[in-house]
Protein backbone atom coordinates (compact mmCIF):
# COMPACT_ATOMS: atom_id res chain seq x y z
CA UNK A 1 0.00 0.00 0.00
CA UNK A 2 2.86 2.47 0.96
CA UNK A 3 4.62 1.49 -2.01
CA UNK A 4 1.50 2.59 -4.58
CA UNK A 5 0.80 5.72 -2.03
CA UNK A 6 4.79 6.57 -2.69
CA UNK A 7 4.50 6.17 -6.40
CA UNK A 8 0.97 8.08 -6.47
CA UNK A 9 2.89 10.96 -4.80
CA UNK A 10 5.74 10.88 -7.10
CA UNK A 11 3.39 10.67 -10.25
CA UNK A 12 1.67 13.79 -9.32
CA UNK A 13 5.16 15.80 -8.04
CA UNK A 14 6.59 15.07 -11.61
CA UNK A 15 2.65 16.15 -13.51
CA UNK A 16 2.85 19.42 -11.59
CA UNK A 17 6.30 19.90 -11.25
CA UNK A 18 7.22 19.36 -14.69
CA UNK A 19 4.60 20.90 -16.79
CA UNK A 20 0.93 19.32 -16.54
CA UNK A 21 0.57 23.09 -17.09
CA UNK A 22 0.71 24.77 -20.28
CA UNK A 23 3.07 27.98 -20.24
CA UNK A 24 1.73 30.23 -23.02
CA UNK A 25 3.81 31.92 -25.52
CA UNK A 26 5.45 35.05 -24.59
CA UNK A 27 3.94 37.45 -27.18
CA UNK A 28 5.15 40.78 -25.51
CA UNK A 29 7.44 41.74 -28.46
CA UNK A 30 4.52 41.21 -30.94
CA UNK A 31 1.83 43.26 -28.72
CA UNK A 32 4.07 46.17 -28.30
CA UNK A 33 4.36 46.38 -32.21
CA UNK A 34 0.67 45.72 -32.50
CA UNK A 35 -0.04 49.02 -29.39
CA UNK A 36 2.56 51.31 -31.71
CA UNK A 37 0.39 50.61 -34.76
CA UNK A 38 -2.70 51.10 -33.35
CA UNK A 39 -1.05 54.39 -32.14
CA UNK A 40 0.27 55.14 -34.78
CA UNK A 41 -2.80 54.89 -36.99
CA UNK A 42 -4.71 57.13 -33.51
CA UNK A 43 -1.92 59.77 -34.51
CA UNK A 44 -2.85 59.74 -38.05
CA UNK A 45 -6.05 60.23 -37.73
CA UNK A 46 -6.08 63.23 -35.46
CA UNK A 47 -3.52 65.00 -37.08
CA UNK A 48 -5.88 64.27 -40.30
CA UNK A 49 -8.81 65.84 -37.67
CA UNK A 50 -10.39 62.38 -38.15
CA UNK A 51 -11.03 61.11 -35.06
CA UNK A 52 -14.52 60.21 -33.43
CA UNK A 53 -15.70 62.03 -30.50
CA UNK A 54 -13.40 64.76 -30.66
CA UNK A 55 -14.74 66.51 -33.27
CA UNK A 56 -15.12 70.28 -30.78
CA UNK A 57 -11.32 70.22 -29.78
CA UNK A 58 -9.94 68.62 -33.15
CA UNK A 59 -12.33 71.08 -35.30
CA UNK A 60 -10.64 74.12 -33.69
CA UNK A 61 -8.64 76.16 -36.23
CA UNK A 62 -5.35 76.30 -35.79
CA UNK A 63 -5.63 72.57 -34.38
CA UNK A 64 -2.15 70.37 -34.43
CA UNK A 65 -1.44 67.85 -32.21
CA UNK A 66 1.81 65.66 -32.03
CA UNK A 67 2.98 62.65 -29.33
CA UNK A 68 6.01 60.29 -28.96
CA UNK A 69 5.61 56.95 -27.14
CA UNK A 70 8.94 57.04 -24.23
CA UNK A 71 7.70 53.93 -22.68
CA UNK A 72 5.37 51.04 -23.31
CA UNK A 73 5.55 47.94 -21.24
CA UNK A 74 3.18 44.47 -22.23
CA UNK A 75 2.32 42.71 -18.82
CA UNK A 76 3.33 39.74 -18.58
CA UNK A 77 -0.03 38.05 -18.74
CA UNK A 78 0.10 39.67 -21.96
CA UNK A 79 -4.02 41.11 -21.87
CA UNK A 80 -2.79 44.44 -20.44
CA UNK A 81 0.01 47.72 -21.49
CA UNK A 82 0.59 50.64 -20.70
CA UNK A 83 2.91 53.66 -22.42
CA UNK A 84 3.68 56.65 -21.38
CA UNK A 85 3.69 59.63 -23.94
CA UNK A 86 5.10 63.18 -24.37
CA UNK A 87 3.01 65.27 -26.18
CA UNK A 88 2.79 68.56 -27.83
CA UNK A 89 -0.90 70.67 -28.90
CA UNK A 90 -1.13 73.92 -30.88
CA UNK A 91 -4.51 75.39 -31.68
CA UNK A 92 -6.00 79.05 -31.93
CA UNK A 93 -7.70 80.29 -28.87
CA UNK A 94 -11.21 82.52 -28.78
CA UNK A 95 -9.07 85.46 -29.30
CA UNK A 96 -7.59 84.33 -32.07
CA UNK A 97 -4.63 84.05 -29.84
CA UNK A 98 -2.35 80.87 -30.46
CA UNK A 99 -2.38 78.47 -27.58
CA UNK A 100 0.15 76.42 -27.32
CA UNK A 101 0.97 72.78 -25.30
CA UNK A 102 2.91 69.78 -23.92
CA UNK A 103 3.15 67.64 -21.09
CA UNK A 104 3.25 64.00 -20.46
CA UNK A 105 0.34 61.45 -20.74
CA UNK A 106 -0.18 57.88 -19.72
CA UNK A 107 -2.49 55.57 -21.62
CA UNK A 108 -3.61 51.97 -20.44
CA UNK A 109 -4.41 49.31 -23.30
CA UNK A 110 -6.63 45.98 -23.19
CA UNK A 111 -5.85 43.22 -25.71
CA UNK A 112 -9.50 42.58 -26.87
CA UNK A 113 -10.85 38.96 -27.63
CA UNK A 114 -10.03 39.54 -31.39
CA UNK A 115 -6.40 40.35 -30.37
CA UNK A 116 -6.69 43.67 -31.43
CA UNK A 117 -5.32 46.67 -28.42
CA UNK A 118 -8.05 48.79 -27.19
CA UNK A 119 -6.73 52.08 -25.49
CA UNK A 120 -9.58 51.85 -22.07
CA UNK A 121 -7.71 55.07 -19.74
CA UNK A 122 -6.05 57.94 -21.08
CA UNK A 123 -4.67 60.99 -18.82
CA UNK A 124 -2.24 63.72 -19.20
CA UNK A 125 -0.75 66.79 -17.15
CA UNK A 126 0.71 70.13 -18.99
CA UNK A 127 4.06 70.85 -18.26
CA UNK A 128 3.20 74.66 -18.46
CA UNK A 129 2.40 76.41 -14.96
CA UNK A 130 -1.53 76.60 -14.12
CA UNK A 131 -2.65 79.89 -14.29
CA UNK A 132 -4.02 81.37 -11.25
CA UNK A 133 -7.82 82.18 -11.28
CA UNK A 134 -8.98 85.63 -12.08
CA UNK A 135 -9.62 87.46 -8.59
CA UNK A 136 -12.99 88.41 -8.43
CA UNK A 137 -14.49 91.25 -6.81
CA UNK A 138 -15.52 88.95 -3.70
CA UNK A 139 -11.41 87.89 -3.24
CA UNK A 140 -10.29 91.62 -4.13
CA UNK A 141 -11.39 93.29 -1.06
CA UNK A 142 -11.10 89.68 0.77
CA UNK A 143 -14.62 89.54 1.81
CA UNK A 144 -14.50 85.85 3.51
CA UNK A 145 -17.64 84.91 6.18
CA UNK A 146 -14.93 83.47 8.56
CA UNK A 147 -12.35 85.99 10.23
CA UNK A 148 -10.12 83.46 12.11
CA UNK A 149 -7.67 85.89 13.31
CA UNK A 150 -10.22 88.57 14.14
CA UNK A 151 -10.98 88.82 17.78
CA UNK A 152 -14.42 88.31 18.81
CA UNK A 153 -16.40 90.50 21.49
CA UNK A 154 -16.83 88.97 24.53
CA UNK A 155 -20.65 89.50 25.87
CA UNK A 156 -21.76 89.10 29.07
């Protein structure tokens, strides 16, 4: 009995030991090139203002947009990226005033069930300094309802 309980063992220490479980491919190298086509091709068609759903800022005259991939990384599971972008944004403001941009962004891509990369998060900063708000006439003469350095009468 000990000896079939000792060979049972060793039969199932070799199955998952030794590979009962299928290691899939490592396809990083071909989903990055896949992710820089697909950008690529997103590029194209904004700089060619044809791009759904962004028809108000793309539409503005004076629109040009331009990004460069720095880093894109394929987990290793292979179903999820991510790259990080540098980008650059010209277009003509209200005033007819050029307005110009860059900063970083950071995109996060799906592999869909076809294979093809879906971009599902997108967000970017500016590298330009925020401008402070316009002050009001409220914050000019620094009318606030609490005064927490004023002293307070004292009633009896």
């Amino acid at each position: 009995m000990s000896c079939h309980r000792s060979a049972l063992i060793l039969a199932f220490s070799v199955c998952f030991g030794s590979g009962c479980q299928r290691e899939t491919a490592d396809t990083r190298a071909q989903d990055e090139r896949a992710i820089r086509e697909a950008d690529a091709a997103t590029l194209k068609a904004a700089q060619a203002k044809d791009v759904d759903g962004a028809e108000k800022l793309i539409g503005s005259p004076g629109f040009n947009i331009n990004w460069q991939i720095d880093k894109l990384e394929v987990g290793r599971a292979g179903d999820l990226a991510y790259t990080i972008y540098t980008y650059q944004l010209a277009l003509e403001g209200p005033n007819g005033q050029p307005i110009a941009d860059h900063g970083k962004d950071m995109a996060v891509w799906k592999k869909q069930s076809d294979g093809n990369w879906k971009m599902i998060a997108d967000t970017f900063n500016s590298d330009l300094p925020s401008v402070a708000p316009a002050k009001t006439p409220e914050t000019k003469r620094g009318a606030t309802k609490h005064h927490p350095h004023k002293k307070h009468r004292k009633t009896r």
